[in-house]
N, C-alpha and C. Protein backbone atom coordinates (compact mmCIF):
# COMPACT_ATOMS: atom_id res chain seq x y z
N UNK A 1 -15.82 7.63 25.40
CA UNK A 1 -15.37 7.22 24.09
C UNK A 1 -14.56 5.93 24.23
N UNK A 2 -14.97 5.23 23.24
CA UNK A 2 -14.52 3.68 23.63
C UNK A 2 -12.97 3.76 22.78
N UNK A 3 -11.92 2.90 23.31
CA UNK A 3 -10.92 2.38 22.97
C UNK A 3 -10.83 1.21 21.97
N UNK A 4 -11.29 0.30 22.02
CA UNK A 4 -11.44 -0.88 21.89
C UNK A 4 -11.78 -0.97 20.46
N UNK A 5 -11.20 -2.02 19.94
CA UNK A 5 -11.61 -2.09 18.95
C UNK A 5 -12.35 -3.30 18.66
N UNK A 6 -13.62 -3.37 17.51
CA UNK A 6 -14.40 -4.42 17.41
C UNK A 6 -13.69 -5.51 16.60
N UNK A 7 -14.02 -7.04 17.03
CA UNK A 7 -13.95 -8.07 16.55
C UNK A 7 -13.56 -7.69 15.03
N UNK A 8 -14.30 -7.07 14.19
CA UNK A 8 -14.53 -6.80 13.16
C UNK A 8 -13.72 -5.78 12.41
N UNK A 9 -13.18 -5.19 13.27
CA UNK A 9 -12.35 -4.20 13.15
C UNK A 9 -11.04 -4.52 12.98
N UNK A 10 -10.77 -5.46 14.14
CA UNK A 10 -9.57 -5.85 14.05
C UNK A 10 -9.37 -6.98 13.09
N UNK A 11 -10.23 -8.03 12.57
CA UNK A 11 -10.18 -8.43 11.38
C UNK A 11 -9.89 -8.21 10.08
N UNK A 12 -10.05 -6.60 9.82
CA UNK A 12 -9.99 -6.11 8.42
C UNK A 12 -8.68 -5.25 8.96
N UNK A 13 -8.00 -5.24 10.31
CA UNK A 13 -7.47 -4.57 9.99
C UNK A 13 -5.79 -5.44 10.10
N UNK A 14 -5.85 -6.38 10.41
CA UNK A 14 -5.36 -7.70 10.26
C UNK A 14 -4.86 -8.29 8.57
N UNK A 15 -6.35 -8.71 8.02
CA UNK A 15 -6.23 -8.86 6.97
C UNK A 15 -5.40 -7.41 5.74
N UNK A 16 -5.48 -6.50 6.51
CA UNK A 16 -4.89 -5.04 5.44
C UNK A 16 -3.73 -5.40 5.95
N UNK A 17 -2.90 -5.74 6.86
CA UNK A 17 -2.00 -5.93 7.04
C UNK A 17 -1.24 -7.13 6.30
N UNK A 18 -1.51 -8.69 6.13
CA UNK A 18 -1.03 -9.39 5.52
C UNK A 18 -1.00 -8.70 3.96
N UNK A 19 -2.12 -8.27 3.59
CA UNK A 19 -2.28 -8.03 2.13
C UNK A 19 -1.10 -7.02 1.92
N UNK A 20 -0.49 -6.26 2.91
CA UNK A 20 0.69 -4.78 2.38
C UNK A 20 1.65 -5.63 2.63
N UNK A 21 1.44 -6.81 3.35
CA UNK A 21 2.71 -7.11 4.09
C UNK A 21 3.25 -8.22 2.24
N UNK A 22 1.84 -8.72 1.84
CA UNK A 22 2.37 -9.61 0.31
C UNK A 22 2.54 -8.58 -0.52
N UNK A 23 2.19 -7.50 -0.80
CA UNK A 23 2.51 -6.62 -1.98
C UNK A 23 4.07 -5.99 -2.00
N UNK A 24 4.50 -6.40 -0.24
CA UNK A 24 5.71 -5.93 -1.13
C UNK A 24 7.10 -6.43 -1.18
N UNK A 25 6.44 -7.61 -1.68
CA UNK A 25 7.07 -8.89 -1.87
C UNK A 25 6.58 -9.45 -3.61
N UNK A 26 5.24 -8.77 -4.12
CA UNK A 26 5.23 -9.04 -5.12
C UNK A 26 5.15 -8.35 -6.24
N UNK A 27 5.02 -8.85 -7.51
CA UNK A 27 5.11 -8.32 -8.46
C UNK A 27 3.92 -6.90 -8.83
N UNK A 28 3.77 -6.11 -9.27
CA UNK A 28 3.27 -4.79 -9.19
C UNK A 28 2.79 -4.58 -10.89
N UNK A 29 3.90 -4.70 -11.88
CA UNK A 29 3.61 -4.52 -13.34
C UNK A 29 4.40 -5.80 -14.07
N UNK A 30 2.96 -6.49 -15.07
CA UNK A 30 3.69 -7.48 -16.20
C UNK A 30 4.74 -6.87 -16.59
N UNK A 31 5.74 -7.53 -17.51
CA UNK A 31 7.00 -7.27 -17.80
C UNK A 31 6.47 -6.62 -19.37
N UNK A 32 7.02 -5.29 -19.67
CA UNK A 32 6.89 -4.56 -21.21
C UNK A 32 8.02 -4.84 -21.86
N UNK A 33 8.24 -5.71 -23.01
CA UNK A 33 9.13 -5.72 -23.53
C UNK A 33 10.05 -4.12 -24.21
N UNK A 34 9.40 -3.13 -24.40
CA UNK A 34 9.89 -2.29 -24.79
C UNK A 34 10.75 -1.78 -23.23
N UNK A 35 10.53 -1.88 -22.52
CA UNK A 35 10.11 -0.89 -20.62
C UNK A 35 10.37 -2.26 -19.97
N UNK A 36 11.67 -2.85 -19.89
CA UNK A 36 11.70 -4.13 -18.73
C UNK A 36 11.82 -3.55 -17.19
N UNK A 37 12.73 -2.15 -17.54
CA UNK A 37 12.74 -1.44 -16.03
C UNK A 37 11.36 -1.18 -14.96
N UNK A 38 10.43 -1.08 -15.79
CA UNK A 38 8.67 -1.08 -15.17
C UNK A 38 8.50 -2.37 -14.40
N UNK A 39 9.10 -3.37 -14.87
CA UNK A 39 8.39 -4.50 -14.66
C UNK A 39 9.44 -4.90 -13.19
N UNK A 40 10.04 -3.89 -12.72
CA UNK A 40 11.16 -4.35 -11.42
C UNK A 40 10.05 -4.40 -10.03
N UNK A 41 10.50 -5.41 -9.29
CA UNK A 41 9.70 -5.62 -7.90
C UNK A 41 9.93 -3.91 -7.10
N UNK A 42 10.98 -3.97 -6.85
CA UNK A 42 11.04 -2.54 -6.34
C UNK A 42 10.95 -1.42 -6.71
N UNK A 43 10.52 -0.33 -6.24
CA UNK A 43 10.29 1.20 -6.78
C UNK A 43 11.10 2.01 -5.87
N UNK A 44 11.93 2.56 -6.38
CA UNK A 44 13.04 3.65 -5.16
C UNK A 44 12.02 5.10 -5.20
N UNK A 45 11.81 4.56 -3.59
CA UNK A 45 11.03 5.88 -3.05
C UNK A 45 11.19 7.08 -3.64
N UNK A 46 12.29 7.75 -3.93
CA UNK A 46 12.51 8.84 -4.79
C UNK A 46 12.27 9.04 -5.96
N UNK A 47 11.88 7.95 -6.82
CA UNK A 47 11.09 7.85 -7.87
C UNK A 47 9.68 8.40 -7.69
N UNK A 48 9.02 7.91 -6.90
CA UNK A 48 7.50 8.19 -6.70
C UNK A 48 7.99 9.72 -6.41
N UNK A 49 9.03 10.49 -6.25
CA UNK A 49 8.64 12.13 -5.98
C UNK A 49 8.89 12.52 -7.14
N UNK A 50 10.22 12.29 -7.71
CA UNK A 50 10.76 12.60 -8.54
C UNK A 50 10.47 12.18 -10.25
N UNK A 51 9.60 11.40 -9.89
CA UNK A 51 9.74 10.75 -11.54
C UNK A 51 10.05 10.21 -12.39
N UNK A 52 11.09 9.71 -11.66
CA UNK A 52 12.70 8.84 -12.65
C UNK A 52 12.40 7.56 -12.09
N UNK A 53 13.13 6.79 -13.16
CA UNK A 53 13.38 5.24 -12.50
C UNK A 53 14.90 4.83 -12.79
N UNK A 54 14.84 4.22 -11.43
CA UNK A 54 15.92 3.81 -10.42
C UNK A 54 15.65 2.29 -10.84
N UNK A 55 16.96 1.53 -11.62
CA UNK A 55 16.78 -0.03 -12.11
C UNK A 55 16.79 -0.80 -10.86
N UNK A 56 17.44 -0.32 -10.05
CA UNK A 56 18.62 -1.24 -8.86
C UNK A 56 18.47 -0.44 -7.37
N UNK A 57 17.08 -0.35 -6.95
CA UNK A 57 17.39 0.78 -5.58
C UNK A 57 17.42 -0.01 -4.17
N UNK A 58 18.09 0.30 -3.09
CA UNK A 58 18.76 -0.29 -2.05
C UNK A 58 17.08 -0.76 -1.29
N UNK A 59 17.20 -1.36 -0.53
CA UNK A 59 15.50 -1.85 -0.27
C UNK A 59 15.12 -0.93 1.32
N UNK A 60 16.17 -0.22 1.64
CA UNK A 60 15.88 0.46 2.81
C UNK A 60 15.30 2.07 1.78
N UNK A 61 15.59 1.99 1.29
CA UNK A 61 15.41 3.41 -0.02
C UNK A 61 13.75 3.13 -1.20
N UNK A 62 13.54 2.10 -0.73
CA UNK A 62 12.12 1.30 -1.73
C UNK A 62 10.80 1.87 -1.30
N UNK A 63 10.15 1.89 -2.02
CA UNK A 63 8.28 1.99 -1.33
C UNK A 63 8.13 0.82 -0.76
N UNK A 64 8.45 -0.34 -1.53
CA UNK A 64 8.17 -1.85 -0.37
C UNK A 64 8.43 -1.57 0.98
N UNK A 65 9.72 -0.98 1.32
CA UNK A 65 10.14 -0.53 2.50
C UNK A 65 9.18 -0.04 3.58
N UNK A 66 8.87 1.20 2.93
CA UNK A 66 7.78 2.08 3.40
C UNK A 66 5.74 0.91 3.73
N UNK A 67 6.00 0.04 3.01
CA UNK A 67 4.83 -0.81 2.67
C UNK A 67 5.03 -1.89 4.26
N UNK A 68 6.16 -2.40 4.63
CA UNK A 68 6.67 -2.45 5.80
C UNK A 68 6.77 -2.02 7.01
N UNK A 69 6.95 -0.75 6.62
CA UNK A 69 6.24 -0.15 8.19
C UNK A 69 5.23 0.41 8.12
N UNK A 70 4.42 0.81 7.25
CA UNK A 70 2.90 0.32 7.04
C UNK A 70 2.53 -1.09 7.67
N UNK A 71 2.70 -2.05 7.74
CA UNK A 71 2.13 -3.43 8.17
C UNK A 71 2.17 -3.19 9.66
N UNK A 72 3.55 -2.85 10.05
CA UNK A 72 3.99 -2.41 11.52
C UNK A 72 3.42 -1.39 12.04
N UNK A 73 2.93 -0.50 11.62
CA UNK A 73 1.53 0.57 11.83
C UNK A 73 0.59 -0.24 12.08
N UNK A 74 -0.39 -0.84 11.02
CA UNK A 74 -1.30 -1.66 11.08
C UNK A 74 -1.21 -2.57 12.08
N UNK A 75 -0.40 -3.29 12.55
CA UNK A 75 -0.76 -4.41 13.39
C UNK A 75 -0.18 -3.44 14.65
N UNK A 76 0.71 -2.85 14.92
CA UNK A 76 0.96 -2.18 16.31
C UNK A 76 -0.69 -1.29 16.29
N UNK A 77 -1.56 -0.75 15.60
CA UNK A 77 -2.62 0.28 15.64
C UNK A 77 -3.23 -0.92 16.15
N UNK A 78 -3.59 -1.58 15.88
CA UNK A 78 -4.00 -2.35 16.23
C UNK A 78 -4.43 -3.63 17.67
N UNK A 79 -3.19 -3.67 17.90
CA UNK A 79 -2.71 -4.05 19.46
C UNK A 79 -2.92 -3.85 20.21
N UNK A 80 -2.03 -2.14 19.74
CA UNK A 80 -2.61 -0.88 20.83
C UNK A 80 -3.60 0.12 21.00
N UNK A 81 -4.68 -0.59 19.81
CA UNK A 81 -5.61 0.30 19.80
C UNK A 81 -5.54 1.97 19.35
N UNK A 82 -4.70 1.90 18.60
CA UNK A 82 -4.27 3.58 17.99
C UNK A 82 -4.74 3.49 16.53
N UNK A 83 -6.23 4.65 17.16
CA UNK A 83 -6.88 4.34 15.57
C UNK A 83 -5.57 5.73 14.56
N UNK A 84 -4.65 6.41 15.18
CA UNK A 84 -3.99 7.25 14.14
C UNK A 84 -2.68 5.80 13.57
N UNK A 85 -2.27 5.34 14.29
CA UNK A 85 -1.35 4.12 13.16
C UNK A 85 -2.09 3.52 12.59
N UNK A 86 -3.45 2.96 12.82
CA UNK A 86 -4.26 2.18 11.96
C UNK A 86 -4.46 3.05 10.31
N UNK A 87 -5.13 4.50 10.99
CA UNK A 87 -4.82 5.37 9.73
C UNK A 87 -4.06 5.23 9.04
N UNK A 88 -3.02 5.70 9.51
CA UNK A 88 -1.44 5.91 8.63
C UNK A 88 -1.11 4.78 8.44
N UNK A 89 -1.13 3.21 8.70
CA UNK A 89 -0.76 2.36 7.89
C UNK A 89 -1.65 1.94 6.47
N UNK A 90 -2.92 2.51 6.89
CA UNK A 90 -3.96 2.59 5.66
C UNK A 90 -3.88 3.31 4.60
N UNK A 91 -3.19 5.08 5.10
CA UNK A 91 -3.44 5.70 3.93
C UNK A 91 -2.56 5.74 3.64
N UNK A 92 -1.23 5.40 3.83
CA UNK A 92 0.09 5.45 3.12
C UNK A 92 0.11 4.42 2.16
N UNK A 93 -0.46 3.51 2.01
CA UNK A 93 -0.23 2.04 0.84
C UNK A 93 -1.16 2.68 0.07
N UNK A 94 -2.33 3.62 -0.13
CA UNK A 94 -3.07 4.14 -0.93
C UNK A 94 -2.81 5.52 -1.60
N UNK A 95 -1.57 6.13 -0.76
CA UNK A 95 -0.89 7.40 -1.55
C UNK A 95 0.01 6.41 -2.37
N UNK A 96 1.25 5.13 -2.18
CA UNK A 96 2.00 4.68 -2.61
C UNK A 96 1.37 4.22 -3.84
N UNK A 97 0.14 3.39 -3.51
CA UNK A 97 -0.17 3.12 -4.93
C UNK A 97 0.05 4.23 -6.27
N UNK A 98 -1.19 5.09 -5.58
CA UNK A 98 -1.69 6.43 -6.44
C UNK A 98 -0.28 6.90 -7.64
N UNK A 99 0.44 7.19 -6.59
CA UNK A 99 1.73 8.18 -6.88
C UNK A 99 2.36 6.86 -7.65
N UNK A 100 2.70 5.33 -7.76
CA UNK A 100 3.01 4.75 -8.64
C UNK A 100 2.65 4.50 -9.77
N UNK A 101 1.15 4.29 -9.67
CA UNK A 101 0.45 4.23 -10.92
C UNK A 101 0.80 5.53 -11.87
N UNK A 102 0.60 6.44 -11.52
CA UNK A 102 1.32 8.10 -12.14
C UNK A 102 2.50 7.81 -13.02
N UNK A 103 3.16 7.42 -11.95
CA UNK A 103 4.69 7.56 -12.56
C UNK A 103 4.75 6.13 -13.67
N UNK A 104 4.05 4.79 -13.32
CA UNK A 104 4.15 4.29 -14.44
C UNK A 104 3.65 4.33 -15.49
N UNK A 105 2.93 5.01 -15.56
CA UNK A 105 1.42 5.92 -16.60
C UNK A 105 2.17 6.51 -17.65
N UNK A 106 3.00 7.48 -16.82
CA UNK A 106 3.96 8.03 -17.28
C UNK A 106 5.36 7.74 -18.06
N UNK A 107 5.96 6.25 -17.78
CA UNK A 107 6.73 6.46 -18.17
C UNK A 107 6.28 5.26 -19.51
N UNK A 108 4.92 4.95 -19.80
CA UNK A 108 5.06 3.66 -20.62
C UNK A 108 4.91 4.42 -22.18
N UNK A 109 5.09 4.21 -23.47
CA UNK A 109 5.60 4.54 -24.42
C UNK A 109 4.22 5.41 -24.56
N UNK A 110 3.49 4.78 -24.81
CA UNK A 110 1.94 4.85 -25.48
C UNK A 110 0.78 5.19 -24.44
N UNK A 111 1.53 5.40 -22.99
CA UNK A 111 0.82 6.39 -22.39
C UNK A 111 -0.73 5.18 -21.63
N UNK A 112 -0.78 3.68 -22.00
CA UNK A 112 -1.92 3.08 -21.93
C UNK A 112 -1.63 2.59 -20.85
N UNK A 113 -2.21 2.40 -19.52
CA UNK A 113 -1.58 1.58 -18.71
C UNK A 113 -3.15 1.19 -18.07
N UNK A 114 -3.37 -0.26 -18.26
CA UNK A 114 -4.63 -0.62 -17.98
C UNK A 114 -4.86 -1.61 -17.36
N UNK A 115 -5.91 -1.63 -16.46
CA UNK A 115 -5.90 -3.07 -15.27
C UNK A 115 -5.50 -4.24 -15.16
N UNK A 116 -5.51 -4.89 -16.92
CA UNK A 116 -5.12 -6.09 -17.07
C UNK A 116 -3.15 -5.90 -17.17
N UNK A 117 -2.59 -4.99 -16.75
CA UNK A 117 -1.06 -4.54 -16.74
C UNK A 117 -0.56 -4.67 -15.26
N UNK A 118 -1.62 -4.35 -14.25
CA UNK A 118 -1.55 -4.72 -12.75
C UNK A 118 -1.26 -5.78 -12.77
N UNK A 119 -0.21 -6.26 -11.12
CA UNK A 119 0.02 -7.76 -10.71
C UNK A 119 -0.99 -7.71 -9.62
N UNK A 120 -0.37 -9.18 -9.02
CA UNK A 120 -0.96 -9.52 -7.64
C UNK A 120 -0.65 -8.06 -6.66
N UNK A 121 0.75 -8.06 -6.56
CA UNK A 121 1.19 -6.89 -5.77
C UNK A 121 0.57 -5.54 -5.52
N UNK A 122 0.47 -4.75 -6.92
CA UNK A 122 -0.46 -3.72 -6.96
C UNK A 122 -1.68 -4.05 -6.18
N UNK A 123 -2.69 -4.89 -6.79
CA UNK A 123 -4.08 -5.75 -5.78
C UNK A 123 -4.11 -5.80 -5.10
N UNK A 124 -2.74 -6.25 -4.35
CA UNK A 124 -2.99 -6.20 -2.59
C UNK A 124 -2.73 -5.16 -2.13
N UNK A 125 -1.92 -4.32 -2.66
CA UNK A 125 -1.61 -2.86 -2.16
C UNK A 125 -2.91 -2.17 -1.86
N UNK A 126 -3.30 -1.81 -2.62
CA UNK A 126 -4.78 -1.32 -2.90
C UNK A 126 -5.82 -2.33 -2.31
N UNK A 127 -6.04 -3.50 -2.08
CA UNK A 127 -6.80 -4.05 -1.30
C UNK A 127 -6.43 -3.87 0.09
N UNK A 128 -5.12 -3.92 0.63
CA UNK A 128 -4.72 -3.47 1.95
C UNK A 128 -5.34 -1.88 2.23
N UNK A 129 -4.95 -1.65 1.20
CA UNK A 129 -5.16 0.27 1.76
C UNK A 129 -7.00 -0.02 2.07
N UNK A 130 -7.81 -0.37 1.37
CA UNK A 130 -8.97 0.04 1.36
C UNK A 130 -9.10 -0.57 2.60
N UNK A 131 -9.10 -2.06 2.95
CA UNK A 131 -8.99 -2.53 4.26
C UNK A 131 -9.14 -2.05 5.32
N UNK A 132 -7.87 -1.38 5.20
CA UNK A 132 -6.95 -0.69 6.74
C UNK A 132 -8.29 0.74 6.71
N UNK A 133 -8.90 1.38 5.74
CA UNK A 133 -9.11 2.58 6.05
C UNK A 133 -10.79 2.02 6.02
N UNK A 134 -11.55 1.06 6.06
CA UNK A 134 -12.89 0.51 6.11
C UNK A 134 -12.52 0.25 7.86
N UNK A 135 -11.48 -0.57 7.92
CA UNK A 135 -11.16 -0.68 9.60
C UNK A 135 -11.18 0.44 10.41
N UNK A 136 -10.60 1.61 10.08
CA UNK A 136 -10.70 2.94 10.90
C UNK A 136 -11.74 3.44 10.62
N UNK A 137 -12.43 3.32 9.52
CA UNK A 137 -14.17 4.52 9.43
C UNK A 137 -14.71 3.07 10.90
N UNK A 138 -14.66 1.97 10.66
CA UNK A 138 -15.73 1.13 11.40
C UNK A 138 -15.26 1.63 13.12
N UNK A 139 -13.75 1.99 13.43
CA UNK A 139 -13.79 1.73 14.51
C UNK A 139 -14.14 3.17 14.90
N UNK A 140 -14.02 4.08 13.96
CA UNK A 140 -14.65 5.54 14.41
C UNK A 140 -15.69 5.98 14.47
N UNK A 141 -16.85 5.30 13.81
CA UNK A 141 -18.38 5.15 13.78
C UNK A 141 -18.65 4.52 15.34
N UNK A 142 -17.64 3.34 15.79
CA UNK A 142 -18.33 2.77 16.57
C UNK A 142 -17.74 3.31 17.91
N UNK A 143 -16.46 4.25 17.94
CA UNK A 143 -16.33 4.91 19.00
C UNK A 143 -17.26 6.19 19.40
N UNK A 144 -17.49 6.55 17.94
CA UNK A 144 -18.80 8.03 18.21
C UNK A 144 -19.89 7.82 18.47
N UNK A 145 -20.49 6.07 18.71
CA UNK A 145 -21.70 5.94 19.30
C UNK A 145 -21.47 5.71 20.83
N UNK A 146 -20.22 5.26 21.53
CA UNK A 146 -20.39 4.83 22.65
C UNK A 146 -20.29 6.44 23.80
């Protein structure tokens, strides 16, 4: 069983990495004039369990946070050839999304929360996640042939 990861592999899994590494740095939801608190760069991790929003949360306490060592998964899985950090930096930016979208679903008046309401940030989140986890099916297909 091969180690190694392909050219190709490590490309997408590279690129999933810059993309988590810009989302969480950027904007996530246009600003709602009714709901300006939605429109904050950060999300306090305990929100995504809990449900509530946090105006002002410490950035060691953030999902960006967590989106961070996601990148550091991704590129250490990477390095070192550990298709389980490659995983886990993949599927954690794709639970983070999930579980945000929820909660902002949730908290907008009228209940509508629709694609053209996504930023850049969200996009890359979700473009990273799919990335990182196209990178681990490729490098696990191509370890179960060798």
């Amino acid at each position: 069983m091969s180690r190694r990861l392909s050219p190709v592999s490590g490309v997408l899994a590279i690129l999933a990495a810059v993309a988590v590494l810009a989302a969480a740095f950027l904007p996530w939801l246009g600003a709602d004039p009714a709901h300006p608190q939605l429109a904050a760069r950060q999300v306090a991790l305990r929100d995504l369990f809990k449900g509530i929003h946090d105006a002002n949360p410490p950035f060691r306490g953030s999902a960006e946070f967590v989106l961070l060592i996601c990148v550091a998964a991704l590129v250490v899985g990477t390095l070192t050839a550990s298709r389980f950090l490659v995983l886990l930096g993949a599927l954690l930016p794709a639970l983070i999304f999930i579980d945000w979208l929820v909660l902002e679903a949730s908290h907008l008046a009228s209940g509508n929360l629709g694609a053209a309401d996504l930023r850049i940030g969200a996009w890359l989140t979700l473009t990273g996640a799919v990335l990182g986890l196209l990178c681990w099916a490729a490098w696990r297909r191509r370890s179960g042939k060798s």
